[in-house]
C-alpha atoms as a PDB file:
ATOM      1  CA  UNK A   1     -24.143 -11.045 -38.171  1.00  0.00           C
ATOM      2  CA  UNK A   2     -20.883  -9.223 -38.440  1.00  0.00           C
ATOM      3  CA  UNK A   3     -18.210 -10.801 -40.383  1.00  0.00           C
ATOM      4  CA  UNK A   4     -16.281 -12.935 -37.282  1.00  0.00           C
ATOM      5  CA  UNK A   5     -12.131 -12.397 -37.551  1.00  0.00           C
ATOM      6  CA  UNK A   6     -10.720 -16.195 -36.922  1.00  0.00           C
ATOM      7  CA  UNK A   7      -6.833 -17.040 -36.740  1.00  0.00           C
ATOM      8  CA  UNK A   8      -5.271 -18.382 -39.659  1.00  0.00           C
ATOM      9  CA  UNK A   9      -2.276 -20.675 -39.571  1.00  0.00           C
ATOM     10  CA  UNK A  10       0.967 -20.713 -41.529  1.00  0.00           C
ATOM     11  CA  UNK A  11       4.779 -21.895 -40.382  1.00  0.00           C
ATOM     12  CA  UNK A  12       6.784 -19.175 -39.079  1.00  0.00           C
ATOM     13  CA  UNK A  13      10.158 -19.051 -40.985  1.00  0.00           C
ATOM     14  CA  UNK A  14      13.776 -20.169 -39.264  1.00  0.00           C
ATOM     15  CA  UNK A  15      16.007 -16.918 -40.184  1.00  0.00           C
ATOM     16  CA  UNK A  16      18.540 -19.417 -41.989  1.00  0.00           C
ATOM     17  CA  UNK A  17      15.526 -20.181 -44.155  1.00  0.00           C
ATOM     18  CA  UNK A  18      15.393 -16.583 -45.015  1.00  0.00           C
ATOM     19  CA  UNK A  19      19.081 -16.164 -45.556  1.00  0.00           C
ATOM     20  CA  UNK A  20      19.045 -19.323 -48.161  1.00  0.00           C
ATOM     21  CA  UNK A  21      15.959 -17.413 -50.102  1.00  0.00           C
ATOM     22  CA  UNK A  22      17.657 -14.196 -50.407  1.00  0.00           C
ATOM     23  CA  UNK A  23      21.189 -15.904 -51.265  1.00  0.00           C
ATOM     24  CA  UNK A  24      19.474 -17.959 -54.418  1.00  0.00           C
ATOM     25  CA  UNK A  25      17.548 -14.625 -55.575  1.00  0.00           C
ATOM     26  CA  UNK A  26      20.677 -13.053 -55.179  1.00  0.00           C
ATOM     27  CA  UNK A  27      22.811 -15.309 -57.283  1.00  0.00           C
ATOM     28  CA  UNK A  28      19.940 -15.313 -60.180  1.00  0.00           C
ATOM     29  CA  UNK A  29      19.810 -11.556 -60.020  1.00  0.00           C
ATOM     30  CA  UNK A  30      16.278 -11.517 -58.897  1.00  0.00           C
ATOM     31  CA  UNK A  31      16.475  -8.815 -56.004  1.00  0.00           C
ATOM     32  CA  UNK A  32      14.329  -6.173 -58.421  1.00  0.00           C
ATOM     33  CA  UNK A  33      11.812  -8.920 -59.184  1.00  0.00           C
ATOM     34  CA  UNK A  34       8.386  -8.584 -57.108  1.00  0.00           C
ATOM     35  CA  UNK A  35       8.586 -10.663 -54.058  1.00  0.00           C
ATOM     36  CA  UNK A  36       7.139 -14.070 -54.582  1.00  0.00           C
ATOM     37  CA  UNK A  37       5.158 -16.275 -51.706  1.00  0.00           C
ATOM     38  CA  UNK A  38       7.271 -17.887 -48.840  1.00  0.00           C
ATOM     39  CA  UNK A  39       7.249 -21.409 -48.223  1.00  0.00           C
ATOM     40  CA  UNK A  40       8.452 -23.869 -45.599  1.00  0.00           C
ATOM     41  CA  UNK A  41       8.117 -27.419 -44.827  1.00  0.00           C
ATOM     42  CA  UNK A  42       8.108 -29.165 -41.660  1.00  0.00           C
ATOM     43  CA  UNK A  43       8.950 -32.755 -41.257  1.00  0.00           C
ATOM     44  CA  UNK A  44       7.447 -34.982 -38.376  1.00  0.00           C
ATOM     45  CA  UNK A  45       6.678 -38.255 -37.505  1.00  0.00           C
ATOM     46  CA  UNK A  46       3.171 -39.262 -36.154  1.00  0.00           C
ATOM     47  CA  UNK A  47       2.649 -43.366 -35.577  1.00  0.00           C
ATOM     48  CA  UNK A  48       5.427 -44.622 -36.775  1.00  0.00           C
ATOM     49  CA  UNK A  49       5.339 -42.803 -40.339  1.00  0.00           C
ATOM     50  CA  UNK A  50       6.638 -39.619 -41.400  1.00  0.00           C
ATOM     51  CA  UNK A  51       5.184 -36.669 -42.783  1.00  0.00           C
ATOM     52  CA  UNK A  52       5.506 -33.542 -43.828  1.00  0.00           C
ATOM     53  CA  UNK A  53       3.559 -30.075 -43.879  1.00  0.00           C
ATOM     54  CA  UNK A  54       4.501 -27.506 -46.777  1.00  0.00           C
ATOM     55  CA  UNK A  55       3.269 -24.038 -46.000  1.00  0.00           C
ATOM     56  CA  UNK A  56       3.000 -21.447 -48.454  1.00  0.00           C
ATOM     57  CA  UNK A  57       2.402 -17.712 -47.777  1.00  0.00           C
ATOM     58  CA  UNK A  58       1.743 -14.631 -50.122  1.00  0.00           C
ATOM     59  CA  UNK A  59       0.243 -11.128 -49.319  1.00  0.00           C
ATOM     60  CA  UNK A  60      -1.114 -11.207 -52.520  1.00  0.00           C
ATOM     61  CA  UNK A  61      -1.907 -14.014 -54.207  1.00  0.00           C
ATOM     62  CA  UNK A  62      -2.727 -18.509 -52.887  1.00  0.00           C
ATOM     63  CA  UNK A  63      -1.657 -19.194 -49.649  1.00  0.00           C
ATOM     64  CA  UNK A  64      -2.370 -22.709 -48.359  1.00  0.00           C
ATOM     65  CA  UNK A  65      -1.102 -25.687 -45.943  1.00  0.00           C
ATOM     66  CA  UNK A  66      -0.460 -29.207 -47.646  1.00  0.00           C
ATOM     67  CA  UNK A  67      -0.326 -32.114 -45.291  1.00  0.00           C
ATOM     68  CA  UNK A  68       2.341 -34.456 -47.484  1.00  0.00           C
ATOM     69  CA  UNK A  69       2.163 -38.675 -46.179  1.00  0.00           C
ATOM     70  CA  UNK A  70       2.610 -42.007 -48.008  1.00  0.00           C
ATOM     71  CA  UNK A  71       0.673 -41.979 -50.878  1.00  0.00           C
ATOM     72  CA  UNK A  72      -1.482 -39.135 -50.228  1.00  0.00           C
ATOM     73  CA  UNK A  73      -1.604 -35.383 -50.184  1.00  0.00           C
ATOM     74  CA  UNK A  74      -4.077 -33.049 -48.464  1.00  0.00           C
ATOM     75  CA  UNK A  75      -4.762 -29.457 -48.490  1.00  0.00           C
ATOM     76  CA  UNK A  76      -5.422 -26.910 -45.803  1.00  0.00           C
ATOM     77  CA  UNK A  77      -6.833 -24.296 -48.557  1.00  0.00           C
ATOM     78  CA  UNK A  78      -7.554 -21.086 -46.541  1.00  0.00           C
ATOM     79  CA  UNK A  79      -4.827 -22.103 -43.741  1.00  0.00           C
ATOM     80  CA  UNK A  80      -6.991 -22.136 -40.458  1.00  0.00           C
ATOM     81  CA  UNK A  81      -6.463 -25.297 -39.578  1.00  0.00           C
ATOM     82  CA  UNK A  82      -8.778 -27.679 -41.086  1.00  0.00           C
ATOM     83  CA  UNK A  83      -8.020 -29.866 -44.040  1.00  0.00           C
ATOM     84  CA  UNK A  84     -10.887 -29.175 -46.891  1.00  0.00           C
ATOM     85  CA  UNK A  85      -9.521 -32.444 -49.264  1.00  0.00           C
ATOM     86  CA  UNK A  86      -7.776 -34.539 -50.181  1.00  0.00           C
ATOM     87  CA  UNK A  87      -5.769 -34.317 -53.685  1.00  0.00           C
ATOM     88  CA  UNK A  88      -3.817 -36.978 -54.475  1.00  0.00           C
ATOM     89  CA  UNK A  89      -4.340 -40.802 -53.114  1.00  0.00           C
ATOM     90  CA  UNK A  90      -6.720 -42.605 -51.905  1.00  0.00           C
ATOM     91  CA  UNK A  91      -6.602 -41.399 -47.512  1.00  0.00           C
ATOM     92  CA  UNK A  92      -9.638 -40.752 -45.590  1.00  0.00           C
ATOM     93  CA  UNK A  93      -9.824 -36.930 -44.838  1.00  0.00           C
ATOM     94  CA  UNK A  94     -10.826 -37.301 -41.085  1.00  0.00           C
ATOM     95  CA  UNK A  95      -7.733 -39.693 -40.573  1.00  0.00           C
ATOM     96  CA  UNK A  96      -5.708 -36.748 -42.496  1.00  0.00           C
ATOM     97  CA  UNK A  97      -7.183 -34.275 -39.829  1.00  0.00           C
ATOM     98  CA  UNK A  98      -6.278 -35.929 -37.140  1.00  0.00           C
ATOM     99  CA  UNK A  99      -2.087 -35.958 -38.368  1.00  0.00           C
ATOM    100  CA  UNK A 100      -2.751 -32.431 -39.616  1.00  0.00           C
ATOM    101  CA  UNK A 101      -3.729 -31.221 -35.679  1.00  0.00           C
ATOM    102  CA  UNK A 102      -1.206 -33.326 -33.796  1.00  0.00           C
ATOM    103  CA  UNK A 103       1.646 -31.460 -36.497  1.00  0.00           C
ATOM    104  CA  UNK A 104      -0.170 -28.275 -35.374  1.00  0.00           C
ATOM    105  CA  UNK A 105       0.014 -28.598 -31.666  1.00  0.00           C
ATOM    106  CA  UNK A 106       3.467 -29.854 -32.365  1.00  0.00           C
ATOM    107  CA  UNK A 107       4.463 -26.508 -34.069  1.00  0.00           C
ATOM    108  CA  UNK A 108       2.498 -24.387 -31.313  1.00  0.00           C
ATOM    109  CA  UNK A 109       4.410 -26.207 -28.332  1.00  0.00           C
ATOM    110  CA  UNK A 110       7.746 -24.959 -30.758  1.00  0.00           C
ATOM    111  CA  UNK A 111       6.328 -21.525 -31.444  1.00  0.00           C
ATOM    112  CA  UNK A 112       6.726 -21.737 -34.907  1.00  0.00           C
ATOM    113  CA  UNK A 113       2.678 -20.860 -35.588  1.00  0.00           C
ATOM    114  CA  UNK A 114       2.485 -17.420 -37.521  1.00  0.00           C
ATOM    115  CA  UNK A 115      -0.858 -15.800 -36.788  1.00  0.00           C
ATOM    116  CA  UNK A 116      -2.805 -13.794 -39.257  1.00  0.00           C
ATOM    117  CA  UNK A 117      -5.844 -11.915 -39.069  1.00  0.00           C
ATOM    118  CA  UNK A 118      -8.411 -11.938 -41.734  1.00  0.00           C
ATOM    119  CA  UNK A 119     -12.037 -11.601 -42.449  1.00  0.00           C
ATOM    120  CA  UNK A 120     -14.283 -14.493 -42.443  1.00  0.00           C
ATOM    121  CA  UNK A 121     -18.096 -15.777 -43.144  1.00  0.00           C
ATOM    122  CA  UNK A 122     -19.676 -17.577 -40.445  1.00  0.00           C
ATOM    123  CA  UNK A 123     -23.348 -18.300 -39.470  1.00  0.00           C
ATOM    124  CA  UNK A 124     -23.381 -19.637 -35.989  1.00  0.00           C
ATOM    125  CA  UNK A 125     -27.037 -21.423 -34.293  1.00  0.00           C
ATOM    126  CA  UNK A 126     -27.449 -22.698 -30.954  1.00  0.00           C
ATOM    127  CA  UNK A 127     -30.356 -24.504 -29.237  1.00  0.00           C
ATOM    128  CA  UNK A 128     -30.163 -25.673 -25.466  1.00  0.00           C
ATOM    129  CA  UNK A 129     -28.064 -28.583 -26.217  1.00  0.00           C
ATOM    130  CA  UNK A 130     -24.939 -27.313 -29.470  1.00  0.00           C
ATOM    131  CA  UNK A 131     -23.839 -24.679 -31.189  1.00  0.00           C
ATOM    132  CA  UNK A 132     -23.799 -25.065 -34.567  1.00  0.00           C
ATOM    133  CA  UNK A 133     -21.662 -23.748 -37.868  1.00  0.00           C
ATOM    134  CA  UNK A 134     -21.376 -23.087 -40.988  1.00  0.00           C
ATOM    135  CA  UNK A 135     -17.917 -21.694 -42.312  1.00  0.00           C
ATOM    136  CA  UNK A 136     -18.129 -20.115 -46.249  1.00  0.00           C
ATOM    137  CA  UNK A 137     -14.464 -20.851 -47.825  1.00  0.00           C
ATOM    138  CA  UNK A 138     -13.707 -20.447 -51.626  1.00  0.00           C
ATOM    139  CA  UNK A 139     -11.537 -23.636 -53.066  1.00  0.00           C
ATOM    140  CA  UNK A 140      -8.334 -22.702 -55.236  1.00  0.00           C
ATOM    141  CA  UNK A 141     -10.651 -23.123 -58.096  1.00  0.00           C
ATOM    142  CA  UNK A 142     -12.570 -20.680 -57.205  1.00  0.00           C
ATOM    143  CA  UNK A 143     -15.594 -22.628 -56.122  1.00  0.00           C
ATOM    144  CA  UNK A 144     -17.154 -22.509 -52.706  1.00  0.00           C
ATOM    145  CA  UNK A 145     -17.704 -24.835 -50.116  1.00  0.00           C
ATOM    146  CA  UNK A 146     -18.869 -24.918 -46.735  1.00  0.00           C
ATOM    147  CA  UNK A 147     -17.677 -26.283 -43.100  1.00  0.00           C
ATOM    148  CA  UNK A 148     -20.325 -27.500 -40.800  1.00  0.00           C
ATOM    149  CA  UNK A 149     -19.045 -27.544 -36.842  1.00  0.00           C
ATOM    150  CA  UNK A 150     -21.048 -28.711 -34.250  1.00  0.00           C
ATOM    151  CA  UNK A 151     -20.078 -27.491 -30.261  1.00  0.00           C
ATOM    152  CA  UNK A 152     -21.176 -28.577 -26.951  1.00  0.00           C
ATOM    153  CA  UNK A 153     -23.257 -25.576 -25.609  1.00  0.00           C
ATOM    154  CA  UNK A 154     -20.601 -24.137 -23.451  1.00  0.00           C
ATOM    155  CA  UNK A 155     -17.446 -26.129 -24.667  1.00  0.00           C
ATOM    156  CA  UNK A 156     -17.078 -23.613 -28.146  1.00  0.00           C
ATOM    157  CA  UNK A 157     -13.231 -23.032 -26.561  1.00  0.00           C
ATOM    158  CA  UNK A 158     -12.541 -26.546 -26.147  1.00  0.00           C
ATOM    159  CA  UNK A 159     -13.178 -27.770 -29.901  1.00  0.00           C
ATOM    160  CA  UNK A 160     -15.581 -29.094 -31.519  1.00  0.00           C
ATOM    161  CA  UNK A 161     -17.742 -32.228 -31.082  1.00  0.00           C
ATOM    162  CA  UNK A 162     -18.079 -32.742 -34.760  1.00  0.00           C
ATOM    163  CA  UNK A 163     -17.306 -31.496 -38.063  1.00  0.00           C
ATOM    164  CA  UNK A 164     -18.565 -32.125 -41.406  1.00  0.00           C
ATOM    165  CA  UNK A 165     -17.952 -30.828 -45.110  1.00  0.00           C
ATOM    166  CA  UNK A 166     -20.502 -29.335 -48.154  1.00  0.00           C
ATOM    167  CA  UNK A 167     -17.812 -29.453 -51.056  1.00  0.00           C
ATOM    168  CA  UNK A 168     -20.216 -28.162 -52.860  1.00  0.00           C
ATOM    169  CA  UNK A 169     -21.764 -25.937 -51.311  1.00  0.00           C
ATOM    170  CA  UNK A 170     -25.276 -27.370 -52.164  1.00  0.00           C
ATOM    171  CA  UNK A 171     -26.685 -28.164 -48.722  1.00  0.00           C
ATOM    172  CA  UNK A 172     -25.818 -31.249 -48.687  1.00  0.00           C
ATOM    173  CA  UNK A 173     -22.638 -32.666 -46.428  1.00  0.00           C
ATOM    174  CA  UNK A 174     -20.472 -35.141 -48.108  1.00  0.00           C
ATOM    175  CA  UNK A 175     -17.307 -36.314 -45.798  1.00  0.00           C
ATOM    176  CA  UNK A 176     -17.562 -36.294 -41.892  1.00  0.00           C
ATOM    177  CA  UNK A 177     -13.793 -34.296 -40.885  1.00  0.00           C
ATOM    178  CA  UNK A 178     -14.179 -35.194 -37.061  1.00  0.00           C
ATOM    179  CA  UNK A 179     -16.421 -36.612 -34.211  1.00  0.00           C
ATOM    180  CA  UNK A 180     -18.624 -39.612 -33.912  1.00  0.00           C
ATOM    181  CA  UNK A 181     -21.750 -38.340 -35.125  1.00  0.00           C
ATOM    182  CA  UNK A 182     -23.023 -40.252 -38.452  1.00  0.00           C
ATOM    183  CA  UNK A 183     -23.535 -38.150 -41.538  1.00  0.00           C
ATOM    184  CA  UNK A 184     -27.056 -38.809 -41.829  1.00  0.00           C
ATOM    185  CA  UNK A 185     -27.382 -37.286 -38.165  1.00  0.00           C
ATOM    186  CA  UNK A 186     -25.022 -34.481 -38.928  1.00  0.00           C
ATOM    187  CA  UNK A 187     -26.980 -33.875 -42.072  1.00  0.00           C
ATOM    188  CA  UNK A 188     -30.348 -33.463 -40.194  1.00  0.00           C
ATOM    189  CA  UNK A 189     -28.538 -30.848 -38.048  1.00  0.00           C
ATOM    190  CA  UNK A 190     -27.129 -28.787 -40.886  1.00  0.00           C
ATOM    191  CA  UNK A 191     -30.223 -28.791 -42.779  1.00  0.00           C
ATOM    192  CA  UNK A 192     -32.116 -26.919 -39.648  1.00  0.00           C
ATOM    193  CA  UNK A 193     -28.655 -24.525 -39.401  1.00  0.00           C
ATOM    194  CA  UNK A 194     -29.324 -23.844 -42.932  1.00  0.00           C
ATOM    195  CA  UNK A 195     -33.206 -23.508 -42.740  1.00  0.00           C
ATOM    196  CA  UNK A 196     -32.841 -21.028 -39.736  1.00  0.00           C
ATOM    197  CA  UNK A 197     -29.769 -18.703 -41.677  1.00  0.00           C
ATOM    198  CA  UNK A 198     -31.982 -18.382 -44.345  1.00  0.00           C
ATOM    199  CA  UNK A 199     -34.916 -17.334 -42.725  1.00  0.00           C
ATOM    200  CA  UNK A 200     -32.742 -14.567 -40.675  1.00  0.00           C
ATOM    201  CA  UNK A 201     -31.296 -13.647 -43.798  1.00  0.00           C
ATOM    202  CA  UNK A 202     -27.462 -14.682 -42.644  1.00  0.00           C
ATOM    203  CA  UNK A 203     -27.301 -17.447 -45.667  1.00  0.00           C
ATOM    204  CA  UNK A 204     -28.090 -16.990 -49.222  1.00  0.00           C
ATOM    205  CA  UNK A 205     -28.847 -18.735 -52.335  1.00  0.00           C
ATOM    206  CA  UNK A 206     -26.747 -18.237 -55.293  1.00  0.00           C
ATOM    207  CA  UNK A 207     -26.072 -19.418 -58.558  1.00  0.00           C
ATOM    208  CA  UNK A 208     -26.766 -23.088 -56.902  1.00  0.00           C
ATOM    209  CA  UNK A 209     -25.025 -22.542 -53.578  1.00  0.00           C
ATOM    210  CA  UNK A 210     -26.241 -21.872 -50.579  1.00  0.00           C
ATOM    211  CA  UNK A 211     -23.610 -19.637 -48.544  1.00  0.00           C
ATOM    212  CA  UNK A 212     -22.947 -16.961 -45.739  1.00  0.00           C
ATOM    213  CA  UNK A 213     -24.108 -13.710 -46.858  1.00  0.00           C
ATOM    214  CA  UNK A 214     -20.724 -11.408 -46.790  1.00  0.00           C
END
């Protein structure tokens, strides 16, 4: 299956925000230095509490989203929109989701979304009732894990029913993201994605993981 191209998500810079960079490099007599990453934060409120999102970009190195509340801090690792875990505090991930996308739609309605374009291993599986499937990432350790989606045949464009994680990449799911489905239901469905990738040859087994082939 060729290598699907999905839509990442970072904030799109204010030029004042811009200005103030280039004014501190400036004064520290940085402008021959090698361009480091871009960040921005956005503050918001969602429920009564307020938030924030910090969004760092760089051509060429870690890029990520971190979803900042009370206690807690959660981390969008390959920027497409889904949270893969949470670092700091005790917060359940799906709850974090759910702030994460209503800060998203926020910045969409605002325009402030920058799109990018990159490369990325999928493995999708339908029957007559869902499309399911399973997302390869690599953690900012270096380790991969996997995000399992499940989709109303028909309703791919509308968002998901469900969505589960593999932090491990091991085949086995460890933290429902979204939906209503139980994890031992989810589980049952991920283990026949997985069974049919590997048997067309779209998933592999390595070194203990079990991922989409590149």
């Amino acid at each position: 299956m060729k290598a699907l191209q999905r839509v990442d998500f970072c904030l799109w810079f204010f030029q004042w925000v811009c200005s103030a960079l280039f004014l501190i490099c400036t004064g520290w007599n940085c402008a021959h230095q090698p361009a480091g990453p871009q960040v921005a934060l956005y503050a918001f409120e969602y429920q009564g509490e307020r938030y924030r999102i910090r969004s760092v970009y760089s051509s060429e190195g870690e890029s990520f989203n971190e979803l900042i509340g009370p206690g807690f801090l959660a981390r969008d690792v390959d920027q497409n929109g889904t949270l893969d875990q949470v670092v700091l505090g005790n917060f359940s991930l799906s709850e974090a989701q759910k702030i994460y996308a209503h800060a998203l739609d926020l910045l969409r309605m605002q325009n402030r979304l920058k799109q990018i374009e990159t490369e990325e291993r999928v493995y999708q599986y339908q029957n007559s009732q869902f499309v399911y499937e399973i997302k390869t990432g690599v953690s900012r350790g270096g380790m991969y894990a996997n995000t399992f989606k499940v989709f109303e045949m028909g309703q791919a464009l509308h968002g998901e029913k469900a969505m589960a994680r593999d932090t491990e990449a091991d085949g086995t799911l460890e933290e429902i993201v979204k939906g209503e489905m139980t994890l031992p239901e989810l589980q049952a469905m991920y283990a026949k994605c997985i069974s049919k990738g590997l048997e067309e040859g779209k998933l592999i087994k390595e070194h203990g993981w079990i991922i989409v082939k590149r």
